[in-house]
Every structure is written in structure tokens, then in C-alpha cells.
N, C-alpha and C. Protein backbone atom coordinates (compact mmCIF):
# COMPACT_ATOMS: atom_id res chain seq x y z
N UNK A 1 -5.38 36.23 14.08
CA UNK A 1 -5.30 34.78 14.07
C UNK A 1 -4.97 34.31 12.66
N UNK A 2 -4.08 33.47 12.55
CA UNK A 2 -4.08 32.93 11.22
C UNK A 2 -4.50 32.00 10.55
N UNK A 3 -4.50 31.65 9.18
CA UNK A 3 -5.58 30.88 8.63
C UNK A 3 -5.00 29.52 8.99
N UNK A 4 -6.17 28.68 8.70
CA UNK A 4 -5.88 27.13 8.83
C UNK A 4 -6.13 27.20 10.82
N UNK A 5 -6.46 27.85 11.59
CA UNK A 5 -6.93 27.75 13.04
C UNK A 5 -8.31 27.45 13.18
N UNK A 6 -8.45 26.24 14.01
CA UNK A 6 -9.65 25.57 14.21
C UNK A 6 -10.84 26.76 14.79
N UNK A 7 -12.07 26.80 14.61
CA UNK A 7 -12.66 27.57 15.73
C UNK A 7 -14.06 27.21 16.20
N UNK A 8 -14.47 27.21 17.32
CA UNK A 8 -15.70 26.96 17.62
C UNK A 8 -16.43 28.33 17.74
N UNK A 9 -17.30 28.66 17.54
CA UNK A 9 -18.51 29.88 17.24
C UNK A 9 -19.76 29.95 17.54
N UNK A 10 -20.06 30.65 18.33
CA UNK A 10 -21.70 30.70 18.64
C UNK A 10 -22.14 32.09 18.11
N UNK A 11 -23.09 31.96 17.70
CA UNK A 11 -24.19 33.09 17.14
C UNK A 11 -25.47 32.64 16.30
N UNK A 12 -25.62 34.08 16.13
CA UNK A 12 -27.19 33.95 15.36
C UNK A 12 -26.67 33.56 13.25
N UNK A 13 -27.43 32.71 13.02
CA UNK A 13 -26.79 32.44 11.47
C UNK A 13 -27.77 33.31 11.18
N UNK A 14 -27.38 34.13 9.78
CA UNK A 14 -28.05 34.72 8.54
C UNK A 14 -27.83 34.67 7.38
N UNK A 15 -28.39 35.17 6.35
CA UNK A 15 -28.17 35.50 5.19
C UNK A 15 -26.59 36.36 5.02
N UNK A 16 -26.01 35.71 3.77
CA UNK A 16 -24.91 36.90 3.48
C UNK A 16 -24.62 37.12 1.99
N UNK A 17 -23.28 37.59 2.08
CA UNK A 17 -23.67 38.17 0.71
C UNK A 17 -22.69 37.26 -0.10
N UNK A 18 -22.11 35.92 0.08
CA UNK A 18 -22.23 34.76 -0.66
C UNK A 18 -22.78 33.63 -0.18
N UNK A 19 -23.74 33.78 0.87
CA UNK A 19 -23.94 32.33 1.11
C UNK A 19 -25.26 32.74 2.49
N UNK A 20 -24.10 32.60 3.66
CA UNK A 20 -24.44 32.51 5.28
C UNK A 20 -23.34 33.56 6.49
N UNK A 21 -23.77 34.04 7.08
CA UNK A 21 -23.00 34.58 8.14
C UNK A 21 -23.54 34.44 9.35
N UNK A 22 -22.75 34.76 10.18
CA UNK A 22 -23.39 34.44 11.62
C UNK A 22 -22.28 35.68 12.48
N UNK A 23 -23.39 36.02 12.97
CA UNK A 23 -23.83 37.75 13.44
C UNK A 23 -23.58 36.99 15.30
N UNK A 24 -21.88 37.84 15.90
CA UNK A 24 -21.68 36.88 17.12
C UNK A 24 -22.55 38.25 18.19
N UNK A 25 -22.70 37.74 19.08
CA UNK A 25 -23.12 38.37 20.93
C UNK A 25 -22.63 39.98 20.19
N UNK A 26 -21.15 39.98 20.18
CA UNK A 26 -20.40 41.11 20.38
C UNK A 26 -20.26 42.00 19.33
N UNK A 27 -21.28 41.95 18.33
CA UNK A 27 -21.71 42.83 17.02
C UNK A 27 -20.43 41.93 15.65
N UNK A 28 -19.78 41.02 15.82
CA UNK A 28 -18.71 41.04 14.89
C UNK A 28 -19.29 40.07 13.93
N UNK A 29 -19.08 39.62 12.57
CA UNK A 29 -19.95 38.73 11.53
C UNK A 29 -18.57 38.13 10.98
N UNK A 30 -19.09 36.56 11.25
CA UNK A 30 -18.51 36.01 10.22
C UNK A 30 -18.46 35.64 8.39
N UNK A 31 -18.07 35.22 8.02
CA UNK A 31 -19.09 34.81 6.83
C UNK A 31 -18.62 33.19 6.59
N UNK A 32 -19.23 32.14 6.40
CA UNK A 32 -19.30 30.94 6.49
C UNK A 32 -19.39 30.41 5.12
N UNK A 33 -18.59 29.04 4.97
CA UNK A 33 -18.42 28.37 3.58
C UNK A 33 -19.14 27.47 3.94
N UNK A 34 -20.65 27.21 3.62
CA UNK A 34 -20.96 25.96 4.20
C UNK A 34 -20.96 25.34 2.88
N UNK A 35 -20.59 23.94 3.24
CA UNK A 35 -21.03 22.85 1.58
C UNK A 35 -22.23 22.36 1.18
N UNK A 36 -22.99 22.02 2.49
CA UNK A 36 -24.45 22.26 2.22
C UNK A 36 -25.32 23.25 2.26
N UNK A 37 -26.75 22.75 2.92
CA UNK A 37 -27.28 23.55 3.19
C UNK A 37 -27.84 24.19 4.38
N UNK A 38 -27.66 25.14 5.01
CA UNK A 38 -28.15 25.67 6.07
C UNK A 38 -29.52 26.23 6.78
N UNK A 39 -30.57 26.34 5.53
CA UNK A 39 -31.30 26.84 5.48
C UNK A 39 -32.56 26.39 7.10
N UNK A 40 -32.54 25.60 7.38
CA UNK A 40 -33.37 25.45 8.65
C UNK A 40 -32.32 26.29 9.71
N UNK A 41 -31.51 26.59 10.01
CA UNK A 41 -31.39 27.57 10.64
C UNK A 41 -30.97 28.91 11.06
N UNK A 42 -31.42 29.62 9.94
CA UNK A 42 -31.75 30.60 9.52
C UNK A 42 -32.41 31.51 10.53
N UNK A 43 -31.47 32.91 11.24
CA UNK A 43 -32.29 33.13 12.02
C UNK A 43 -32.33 32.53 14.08
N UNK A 44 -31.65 31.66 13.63
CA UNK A 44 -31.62 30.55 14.50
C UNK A 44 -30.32 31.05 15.61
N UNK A 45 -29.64 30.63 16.57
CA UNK A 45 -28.52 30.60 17.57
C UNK A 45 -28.15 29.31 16.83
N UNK A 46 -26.56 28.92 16.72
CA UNK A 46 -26.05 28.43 15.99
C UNK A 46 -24.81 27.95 16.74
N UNK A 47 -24.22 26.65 16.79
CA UNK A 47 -22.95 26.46 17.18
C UNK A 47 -21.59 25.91 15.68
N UNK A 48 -20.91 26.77 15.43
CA UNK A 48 -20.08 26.24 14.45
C UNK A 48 -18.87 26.18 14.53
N UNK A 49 -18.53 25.12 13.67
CA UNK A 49 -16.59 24.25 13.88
C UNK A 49 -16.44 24.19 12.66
N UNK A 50 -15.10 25.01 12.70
CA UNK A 50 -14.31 25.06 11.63
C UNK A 50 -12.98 25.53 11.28
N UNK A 51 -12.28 25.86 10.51
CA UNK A 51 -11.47 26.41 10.15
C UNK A 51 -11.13 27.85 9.34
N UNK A 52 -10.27 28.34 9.98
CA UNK A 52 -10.38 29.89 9.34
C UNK A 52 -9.96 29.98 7.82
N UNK A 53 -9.89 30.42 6.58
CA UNK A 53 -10.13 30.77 5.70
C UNK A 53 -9.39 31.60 4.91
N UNK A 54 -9.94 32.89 5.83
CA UNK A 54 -9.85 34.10 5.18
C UNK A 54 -9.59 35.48 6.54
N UNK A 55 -9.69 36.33 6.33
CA UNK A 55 -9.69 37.35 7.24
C UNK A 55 -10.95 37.32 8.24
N UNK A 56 -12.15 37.17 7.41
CA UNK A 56 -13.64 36.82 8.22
C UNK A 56 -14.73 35.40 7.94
N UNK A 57 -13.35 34.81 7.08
CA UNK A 57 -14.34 33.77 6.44
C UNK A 57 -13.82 31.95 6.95
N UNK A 58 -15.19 31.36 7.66
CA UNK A 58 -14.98 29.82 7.69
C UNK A 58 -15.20 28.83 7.26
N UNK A 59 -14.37 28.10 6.95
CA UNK A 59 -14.66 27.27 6.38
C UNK A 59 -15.76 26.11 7.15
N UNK A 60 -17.03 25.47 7.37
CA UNK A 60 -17.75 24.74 8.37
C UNK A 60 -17.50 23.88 8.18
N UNK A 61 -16.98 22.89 9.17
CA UNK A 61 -16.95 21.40 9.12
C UNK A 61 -17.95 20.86 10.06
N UNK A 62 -19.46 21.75 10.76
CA UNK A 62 -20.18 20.95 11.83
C UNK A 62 -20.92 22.55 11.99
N UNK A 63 -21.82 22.42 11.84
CA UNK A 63 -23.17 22.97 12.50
C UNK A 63 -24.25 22.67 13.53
N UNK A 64 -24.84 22.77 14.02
CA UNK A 64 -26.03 22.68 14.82
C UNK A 64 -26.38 23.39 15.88
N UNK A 65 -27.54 23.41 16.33
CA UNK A 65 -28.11 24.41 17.44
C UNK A 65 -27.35 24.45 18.45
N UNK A 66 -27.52 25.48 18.59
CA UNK A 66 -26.73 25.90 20.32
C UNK A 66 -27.71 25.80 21.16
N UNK A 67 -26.66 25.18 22.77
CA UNK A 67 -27.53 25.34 23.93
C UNK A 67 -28.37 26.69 24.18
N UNK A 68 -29.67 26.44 24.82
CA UNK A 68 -30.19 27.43 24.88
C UNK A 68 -29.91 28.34 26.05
């Protein structure tokens, strides 16, 4: 897929190794540019919108919990 493609994303958010990643169903990790902060959901199921970046990296324009 190439960069600048919108994407919607569900998974578990975590820790990464600049910031945040989010670890999908199907073992694959993103790694996430968030501008704030994410820290309440941490750990958490996660729904995110954004734009691609990089090879694994998004840029977030919208976070929040996913349906359960």
C-alpha cells in the first residue's frame, strides 16, 4: 500500500519503541505517530484513523475505544 492511504485499524495499543504501537488480531504491529497523548489506553482494544507514513508507520488523526 502506499503512503499518504487513509486507514482505519483495530487492535490492542502498546508501548513502542518511539512512542505507541498497536499489536493487530493477526500478529502484525503498527507503529503510530500520535501528537498527543495516548496513555489511558494503553493496553486497551483501540480503533485508529489515519494515514500511512511509512512502511509500518501512522500517522493518527482519531483514536478511541473499540466496540467491544
Amino acid at each position: 500500500m502506499p503512503r499518504g492511504t487513509r486507514h482505519v485499524i483495530t487492535g490492542i495499543l502498546r508501548p513502542g519503541p518511539l512512542g505507541y504501537s498497536l499489536e493487530m488480531n493477526d500478529g502484525g504491529i503498527w507503529q503510530l505517530d500520535v501528537s498527543g497523548s495516548a496513555h489511558s489506553y494503553l493496553g486497551r482494544k483501540v480503533r485508529v484513523e489515519g494515514t500511512r507514513a511509512g512502511f509500518d508507520l501512522i500517522d493518527v488523526h482519531r483514536i478511541e475505544p473499540a466496540e467491544p
